[in-house]
PDB file of N, CA and C in Angstrom:
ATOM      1  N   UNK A   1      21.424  28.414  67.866  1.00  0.00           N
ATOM      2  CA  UNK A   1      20.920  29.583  68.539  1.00  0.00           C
ATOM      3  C   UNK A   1      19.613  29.251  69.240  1.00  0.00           C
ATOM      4  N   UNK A   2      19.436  29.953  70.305  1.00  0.00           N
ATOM      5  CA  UNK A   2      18.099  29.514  70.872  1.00  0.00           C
ATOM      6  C   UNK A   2      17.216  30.883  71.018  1.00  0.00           C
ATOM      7  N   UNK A   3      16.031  30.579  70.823  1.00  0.00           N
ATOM      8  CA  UNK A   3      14.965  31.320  70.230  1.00  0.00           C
ATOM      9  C   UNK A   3      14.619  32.506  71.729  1.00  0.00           C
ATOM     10  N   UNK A   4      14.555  34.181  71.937  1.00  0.00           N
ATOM     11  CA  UNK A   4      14.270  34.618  73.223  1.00  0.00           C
ATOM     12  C   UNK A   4      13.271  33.920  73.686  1.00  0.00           C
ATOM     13  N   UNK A   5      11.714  33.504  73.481  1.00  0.00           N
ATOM     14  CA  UNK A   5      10.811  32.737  74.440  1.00  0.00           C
ATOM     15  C   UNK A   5      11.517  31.807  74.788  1.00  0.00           C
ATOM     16  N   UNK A   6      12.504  30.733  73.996  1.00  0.00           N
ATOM     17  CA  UNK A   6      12.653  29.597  74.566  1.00  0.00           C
ATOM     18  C   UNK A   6      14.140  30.240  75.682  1.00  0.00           C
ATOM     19  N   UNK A   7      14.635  31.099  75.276  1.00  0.00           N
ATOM     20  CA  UNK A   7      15.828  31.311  76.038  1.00  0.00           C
ATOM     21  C   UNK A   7      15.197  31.996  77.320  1.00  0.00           C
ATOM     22  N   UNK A   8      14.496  32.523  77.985  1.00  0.00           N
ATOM     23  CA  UNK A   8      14.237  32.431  78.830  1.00  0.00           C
ATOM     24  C   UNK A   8      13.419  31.774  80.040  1.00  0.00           C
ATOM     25  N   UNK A   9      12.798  30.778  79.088  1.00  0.00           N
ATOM     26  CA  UNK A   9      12.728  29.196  80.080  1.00  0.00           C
ATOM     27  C   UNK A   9      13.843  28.493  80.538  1.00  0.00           C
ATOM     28  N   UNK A  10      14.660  28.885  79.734  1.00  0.00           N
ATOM     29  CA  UNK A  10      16.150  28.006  79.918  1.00  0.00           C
ATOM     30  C   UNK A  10      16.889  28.891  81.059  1.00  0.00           C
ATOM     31  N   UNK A  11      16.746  30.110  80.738  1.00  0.00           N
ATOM     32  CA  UNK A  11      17.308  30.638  81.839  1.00  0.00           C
ATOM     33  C   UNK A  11      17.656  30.323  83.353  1.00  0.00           C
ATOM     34  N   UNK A  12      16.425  30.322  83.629  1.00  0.00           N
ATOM     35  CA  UNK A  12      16.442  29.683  85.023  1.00  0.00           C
ATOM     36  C   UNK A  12      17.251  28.413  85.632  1.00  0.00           C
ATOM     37  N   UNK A  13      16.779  27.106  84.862  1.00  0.00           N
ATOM     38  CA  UNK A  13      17.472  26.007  85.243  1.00  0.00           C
ATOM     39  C   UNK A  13      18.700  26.343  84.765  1.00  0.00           C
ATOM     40  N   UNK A  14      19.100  26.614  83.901  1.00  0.00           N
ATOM     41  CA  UNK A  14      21.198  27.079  83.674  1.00  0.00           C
ATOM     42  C   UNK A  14      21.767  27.927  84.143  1.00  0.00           C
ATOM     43  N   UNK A  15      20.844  28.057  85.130  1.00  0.00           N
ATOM     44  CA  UNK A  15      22.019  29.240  86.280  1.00  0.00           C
ATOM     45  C   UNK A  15      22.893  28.464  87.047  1.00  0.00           C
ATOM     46  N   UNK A  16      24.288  29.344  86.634  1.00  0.00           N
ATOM     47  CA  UNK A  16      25.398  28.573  87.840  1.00  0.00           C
ATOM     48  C   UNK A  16      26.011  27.412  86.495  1.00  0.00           C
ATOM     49  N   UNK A  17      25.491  27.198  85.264  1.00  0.00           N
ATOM     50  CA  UNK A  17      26.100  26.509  84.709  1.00  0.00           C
ATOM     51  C   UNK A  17      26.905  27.121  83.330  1.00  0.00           C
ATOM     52  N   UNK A  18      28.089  26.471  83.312  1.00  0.00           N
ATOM     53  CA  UNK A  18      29.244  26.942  81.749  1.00  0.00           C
ATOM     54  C   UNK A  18      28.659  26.034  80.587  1.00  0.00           C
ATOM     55  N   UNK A  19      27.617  26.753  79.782  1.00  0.00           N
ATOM     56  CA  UNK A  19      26.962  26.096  78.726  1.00  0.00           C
ATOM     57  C   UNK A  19      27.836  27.085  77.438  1.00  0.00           C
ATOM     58  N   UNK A  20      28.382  26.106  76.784  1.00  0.00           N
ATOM     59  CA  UNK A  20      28.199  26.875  75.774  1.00  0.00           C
ATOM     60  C   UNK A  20      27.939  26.240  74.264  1.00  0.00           C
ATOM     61  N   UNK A  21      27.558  27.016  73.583  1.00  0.00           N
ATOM     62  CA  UNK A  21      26.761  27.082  72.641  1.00  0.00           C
ATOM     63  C   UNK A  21      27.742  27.441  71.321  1.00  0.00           C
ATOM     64  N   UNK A  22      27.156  27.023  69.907  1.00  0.00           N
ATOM     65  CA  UNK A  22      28.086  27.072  68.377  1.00  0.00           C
ATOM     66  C   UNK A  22      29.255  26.677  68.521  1.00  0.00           C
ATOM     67  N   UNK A  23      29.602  25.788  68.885  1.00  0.00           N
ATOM     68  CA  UNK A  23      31.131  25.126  69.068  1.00  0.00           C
ATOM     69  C   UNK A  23      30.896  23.902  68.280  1.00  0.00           C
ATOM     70  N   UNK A  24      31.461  23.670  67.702  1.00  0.00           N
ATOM     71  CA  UNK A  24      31.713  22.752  66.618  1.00  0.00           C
ATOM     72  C   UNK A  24      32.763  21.823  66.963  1.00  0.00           C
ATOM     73  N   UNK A  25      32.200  20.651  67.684  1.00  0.00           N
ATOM     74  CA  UNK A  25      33.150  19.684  68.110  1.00  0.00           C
ATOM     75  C   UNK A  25      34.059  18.668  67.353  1.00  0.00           C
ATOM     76  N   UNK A  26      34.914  18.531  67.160  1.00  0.00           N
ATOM     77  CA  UNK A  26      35.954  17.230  66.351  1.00  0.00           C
ATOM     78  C   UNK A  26      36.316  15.866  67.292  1.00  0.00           C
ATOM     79  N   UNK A  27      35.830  15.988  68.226  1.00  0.00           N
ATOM     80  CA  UNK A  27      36.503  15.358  68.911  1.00  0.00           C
ATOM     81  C   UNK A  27      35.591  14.935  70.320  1.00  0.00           C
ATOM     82  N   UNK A  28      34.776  13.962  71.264  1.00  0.00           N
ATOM     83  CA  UNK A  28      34.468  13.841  72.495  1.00  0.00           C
ATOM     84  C   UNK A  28      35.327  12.539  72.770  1.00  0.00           C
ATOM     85  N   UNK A  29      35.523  12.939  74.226  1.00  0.00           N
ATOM     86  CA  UNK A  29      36.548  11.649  75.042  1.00  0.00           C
ATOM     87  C   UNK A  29      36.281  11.265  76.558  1.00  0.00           C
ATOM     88  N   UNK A  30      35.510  10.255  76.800  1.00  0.00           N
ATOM     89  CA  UNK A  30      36.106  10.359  78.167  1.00  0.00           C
ATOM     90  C   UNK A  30      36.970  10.392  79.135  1.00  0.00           C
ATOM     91  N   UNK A  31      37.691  11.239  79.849  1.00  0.00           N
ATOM     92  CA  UNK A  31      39.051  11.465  80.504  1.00  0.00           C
ATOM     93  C   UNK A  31      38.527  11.166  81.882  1.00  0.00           C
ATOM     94  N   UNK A  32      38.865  10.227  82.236  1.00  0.00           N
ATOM     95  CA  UNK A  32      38.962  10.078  84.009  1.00  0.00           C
ATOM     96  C   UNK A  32      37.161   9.961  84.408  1.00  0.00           C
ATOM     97  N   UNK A  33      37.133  10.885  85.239  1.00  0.00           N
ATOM     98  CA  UNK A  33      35.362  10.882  85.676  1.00  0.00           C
ATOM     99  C   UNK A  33      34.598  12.192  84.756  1.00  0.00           C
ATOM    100  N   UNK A  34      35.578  12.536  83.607  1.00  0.00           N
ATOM    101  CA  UNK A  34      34.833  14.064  83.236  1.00  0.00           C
ATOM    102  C   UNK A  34      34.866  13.615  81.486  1.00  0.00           C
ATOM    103  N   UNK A  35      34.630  14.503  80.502  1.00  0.00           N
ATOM    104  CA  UNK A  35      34.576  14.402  79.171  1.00  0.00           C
ATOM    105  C   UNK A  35      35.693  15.455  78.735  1.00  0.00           C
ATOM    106  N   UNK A  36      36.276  15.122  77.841  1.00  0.00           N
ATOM    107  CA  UNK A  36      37.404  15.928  76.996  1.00  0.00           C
ATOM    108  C   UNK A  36      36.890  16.053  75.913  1.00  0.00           C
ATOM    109  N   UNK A  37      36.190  17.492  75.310  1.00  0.00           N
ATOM    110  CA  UNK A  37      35.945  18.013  74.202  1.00  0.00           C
ATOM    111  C   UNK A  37      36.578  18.994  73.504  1.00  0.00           C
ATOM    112  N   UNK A  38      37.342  18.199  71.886  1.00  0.00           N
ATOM    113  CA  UNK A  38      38.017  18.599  71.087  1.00  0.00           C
ATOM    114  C   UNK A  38      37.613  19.697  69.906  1.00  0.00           C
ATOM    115  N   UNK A  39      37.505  21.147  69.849  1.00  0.00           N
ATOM    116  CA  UNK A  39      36.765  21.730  69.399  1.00  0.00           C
ATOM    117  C   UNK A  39      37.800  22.579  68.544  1.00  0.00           C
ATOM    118  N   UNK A  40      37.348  23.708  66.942  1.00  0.00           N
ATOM    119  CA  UNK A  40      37.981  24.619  66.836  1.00  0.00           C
ATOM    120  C   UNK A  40      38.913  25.946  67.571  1.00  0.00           C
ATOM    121  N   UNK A  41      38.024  25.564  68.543  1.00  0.00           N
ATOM    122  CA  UNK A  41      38.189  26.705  69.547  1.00  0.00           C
ATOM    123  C   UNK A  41      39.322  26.364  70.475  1.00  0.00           C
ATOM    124  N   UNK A  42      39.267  25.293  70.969  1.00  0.00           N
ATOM    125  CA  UNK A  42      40.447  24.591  71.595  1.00  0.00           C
ATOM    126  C   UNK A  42      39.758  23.334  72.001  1.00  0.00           C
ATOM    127  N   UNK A  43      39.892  22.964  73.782  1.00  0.00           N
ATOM    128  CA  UNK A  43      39.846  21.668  74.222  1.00  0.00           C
ATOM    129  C   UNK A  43      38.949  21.960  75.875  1.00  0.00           C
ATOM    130  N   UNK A  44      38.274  21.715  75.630  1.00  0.00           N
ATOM    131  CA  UNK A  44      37.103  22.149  77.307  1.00  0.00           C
ATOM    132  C   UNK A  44      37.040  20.793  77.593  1.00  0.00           C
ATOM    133  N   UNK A  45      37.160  20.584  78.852  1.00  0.00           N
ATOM    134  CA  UNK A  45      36.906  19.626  80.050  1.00  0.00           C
ATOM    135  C   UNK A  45      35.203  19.728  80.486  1.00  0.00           C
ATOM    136  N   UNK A  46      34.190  18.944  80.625  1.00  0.00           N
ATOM    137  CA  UNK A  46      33.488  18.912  81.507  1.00  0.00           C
ATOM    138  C   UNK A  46      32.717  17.617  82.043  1.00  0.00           C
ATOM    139  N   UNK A  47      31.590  17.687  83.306  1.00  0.00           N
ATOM    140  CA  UNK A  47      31.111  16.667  83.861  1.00  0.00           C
ATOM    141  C   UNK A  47      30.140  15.738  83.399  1.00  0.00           C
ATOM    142  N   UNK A  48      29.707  16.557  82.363  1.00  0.00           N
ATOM    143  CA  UNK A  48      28.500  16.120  81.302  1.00  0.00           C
ATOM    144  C   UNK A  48      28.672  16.801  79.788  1.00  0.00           C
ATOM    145  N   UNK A  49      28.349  16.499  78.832  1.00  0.00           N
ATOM    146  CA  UNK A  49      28.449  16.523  77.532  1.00  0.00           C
ATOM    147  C   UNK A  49      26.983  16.220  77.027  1.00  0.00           C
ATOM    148  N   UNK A  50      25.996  17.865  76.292  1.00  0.00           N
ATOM    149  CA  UNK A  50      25.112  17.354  75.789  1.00  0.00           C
ATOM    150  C   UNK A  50      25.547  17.661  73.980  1.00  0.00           C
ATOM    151  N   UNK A  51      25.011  16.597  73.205  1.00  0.00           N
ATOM    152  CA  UNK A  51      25.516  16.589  71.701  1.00  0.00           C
ATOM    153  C   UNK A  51      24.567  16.969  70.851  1.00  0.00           C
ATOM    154  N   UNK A  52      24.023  17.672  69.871  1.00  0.00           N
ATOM    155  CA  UNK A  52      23.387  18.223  69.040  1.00  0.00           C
ATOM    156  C   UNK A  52      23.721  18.504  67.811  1.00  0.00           C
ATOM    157  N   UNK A  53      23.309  17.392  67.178  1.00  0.00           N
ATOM    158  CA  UNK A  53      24.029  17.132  65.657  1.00  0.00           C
ATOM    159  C   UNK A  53      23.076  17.096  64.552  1.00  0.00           C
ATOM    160  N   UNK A  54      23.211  17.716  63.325  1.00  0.00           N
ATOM    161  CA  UNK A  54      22.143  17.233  62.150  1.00  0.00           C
ATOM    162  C   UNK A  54      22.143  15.821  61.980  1.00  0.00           C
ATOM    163  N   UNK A  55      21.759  15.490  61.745  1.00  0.00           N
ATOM    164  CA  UNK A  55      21.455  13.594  61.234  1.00  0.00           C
ATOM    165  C   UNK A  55      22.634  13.523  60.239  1.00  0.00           C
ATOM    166  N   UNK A  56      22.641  14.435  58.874  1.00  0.00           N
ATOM    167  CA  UNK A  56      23.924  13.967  58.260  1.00  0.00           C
ATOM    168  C   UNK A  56      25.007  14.364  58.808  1.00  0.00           C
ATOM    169  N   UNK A  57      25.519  14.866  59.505  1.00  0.00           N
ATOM    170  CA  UNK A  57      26.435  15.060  60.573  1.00  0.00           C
ATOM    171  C   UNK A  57      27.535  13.878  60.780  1.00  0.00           C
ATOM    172  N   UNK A  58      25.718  13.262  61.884  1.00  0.00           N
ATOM    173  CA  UNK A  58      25.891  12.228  62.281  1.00  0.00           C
ATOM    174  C   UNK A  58      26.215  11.095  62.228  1.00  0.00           C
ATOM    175  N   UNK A  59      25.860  10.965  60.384  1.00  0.00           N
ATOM    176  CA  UNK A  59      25.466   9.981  59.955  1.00  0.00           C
ATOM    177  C   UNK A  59      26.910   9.777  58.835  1.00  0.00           C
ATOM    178  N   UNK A  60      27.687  10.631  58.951  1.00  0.00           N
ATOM    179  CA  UNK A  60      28.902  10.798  58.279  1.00  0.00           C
ATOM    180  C   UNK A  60      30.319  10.701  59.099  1.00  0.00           C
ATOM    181  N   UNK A  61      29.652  10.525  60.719  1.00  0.00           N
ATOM    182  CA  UNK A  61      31.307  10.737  61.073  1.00  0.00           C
ATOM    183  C   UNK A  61      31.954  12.068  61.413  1.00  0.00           C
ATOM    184  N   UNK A  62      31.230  12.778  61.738  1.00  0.00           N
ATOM    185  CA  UNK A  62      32.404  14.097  61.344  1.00  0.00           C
ATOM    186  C   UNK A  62      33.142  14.485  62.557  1.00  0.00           C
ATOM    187  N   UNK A  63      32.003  14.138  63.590  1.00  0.00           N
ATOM    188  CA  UNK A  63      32.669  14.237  65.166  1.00  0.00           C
ATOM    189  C   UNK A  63      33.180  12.493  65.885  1.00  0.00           C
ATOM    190  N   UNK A  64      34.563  12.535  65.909  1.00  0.00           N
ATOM    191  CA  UNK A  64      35.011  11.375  66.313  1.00  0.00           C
ATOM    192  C   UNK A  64      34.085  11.028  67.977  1.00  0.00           C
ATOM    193  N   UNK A  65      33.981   9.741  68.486  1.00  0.00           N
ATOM    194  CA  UNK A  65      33.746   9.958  69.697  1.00  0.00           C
ATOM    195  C   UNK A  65      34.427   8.596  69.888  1.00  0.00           C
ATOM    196  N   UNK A  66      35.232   8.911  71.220  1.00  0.00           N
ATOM    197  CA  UNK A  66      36.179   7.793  71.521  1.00  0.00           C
ATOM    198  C   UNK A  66      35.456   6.348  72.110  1.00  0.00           C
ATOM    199  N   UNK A  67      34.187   6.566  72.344  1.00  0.00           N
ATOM    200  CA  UNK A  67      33.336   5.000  72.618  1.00  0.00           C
ATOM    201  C   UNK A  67      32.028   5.302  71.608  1.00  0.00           C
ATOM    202  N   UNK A  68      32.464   4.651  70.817  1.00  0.00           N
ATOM    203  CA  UNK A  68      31.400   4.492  69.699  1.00  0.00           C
ATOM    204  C   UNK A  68      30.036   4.386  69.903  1.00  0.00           C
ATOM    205  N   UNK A  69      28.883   4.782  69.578  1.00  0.00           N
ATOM    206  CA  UNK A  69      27.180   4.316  69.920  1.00  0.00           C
ATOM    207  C   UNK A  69      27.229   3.008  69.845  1.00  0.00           C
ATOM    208  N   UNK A  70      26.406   2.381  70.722  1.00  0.00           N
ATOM    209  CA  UNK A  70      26.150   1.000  70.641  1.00  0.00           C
ATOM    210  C   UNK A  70      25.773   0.416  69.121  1.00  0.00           C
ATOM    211  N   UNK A  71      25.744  -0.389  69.113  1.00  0.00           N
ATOM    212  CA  UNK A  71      25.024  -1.218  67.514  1.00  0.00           C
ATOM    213  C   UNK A  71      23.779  -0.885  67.435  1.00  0.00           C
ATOM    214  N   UNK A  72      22.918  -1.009  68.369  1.00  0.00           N
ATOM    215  CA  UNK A  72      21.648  -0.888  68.046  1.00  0.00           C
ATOM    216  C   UNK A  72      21.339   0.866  67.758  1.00  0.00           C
ATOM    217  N   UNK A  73      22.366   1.871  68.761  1.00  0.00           N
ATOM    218  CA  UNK A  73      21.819   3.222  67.959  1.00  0.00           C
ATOM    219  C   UNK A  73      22.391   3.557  66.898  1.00  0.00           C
ATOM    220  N   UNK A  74      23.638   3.040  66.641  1.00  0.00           N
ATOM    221  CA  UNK A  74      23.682   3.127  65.085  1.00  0.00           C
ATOM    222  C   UNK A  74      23.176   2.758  64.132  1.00  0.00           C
ATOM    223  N   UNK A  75      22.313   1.610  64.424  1.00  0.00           N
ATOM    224  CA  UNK A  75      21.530   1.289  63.094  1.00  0.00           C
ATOM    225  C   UNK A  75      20.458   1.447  63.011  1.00  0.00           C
ATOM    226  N   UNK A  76      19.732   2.323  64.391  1.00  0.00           N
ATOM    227  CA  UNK A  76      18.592   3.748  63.894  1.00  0.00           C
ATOM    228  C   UNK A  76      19.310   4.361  63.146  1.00  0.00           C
ATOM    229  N   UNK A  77      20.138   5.113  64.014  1.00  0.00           N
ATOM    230  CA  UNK A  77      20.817   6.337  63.307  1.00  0.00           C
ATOM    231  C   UNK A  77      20.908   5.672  61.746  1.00  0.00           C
ATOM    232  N   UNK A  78      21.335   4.945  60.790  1.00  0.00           N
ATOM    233  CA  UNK A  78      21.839   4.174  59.435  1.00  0.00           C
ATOM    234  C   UNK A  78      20.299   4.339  59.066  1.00  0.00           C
ATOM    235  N   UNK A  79      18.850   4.143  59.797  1.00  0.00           N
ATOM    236  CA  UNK A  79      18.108   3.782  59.067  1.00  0.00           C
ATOM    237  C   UNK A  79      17.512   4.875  58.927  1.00  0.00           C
ATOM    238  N   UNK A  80      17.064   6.049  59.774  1.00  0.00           N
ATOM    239  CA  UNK A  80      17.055   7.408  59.507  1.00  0.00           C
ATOM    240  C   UNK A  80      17.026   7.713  58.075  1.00  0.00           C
ATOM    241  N   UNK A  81      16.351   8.719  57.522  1.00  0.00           N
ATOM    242  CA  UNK A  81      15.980   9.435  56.206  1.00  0.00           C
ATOM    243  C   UNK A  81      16.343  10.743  56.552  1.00  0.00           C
ATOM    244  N   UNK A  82      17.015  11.972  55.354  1.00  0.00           N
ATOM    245  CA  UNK A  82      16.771  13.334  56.266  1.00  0.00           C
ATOM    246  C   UNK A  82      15.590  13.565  55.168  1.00  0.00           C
ATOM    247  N   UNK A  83      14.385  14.423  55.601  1.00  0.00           N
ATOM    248  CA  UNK A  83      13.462  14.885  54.917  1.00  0.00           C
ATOM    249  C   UNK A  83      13.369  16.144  54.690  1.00  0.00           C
ATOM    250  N   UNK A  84      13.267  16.546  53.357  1.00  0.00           N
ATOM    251  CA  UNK A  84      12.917  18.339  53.256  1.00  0.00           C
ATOM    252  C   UNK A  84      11.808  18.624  52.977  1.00  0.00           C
TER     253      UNK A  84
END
């Protein structure tokens, strides 16, 4: 969810754009020149793909992605702590 002050900074620059938001992905792919995202909801096509994941999330696998992070960001990501 995004916070009203911050949602209306955002406003502006995401006009004209299909953002959406709480979708819980299983699945990213690249298809052709666009991304194929595999979700509860169904399967959305788009030109860009931004990802927003907890660290253990991340750090577990839970969203397949059909070209894996390089070596070197996975083994930030591996060396990562989550802190409470």
């Amino acid at each position: 969810m995004v916070p009203p002050a911050l949602g209306s900074i955002l406003h502006h620059p995401a006009r004209g754009l299909n953002i959406r938001l709480a979708m819980v992905a299983t699945n990213i792919a690249p298809k052709g020149p666009r991304v194929k995202v595999t979700t509860a909801q169904g399967t959305c096509h788009a030109d860009h793909v931004v990802v927003t994941q907890p660290l253990g999330v991340l750090k577990a696998g839970v969203v397949g992605f059909a070209e894996p992070l390089d070596a070197k960001r996975q083994r930030a990501i591996n060396r990562l702590e989550i802190c409470l």
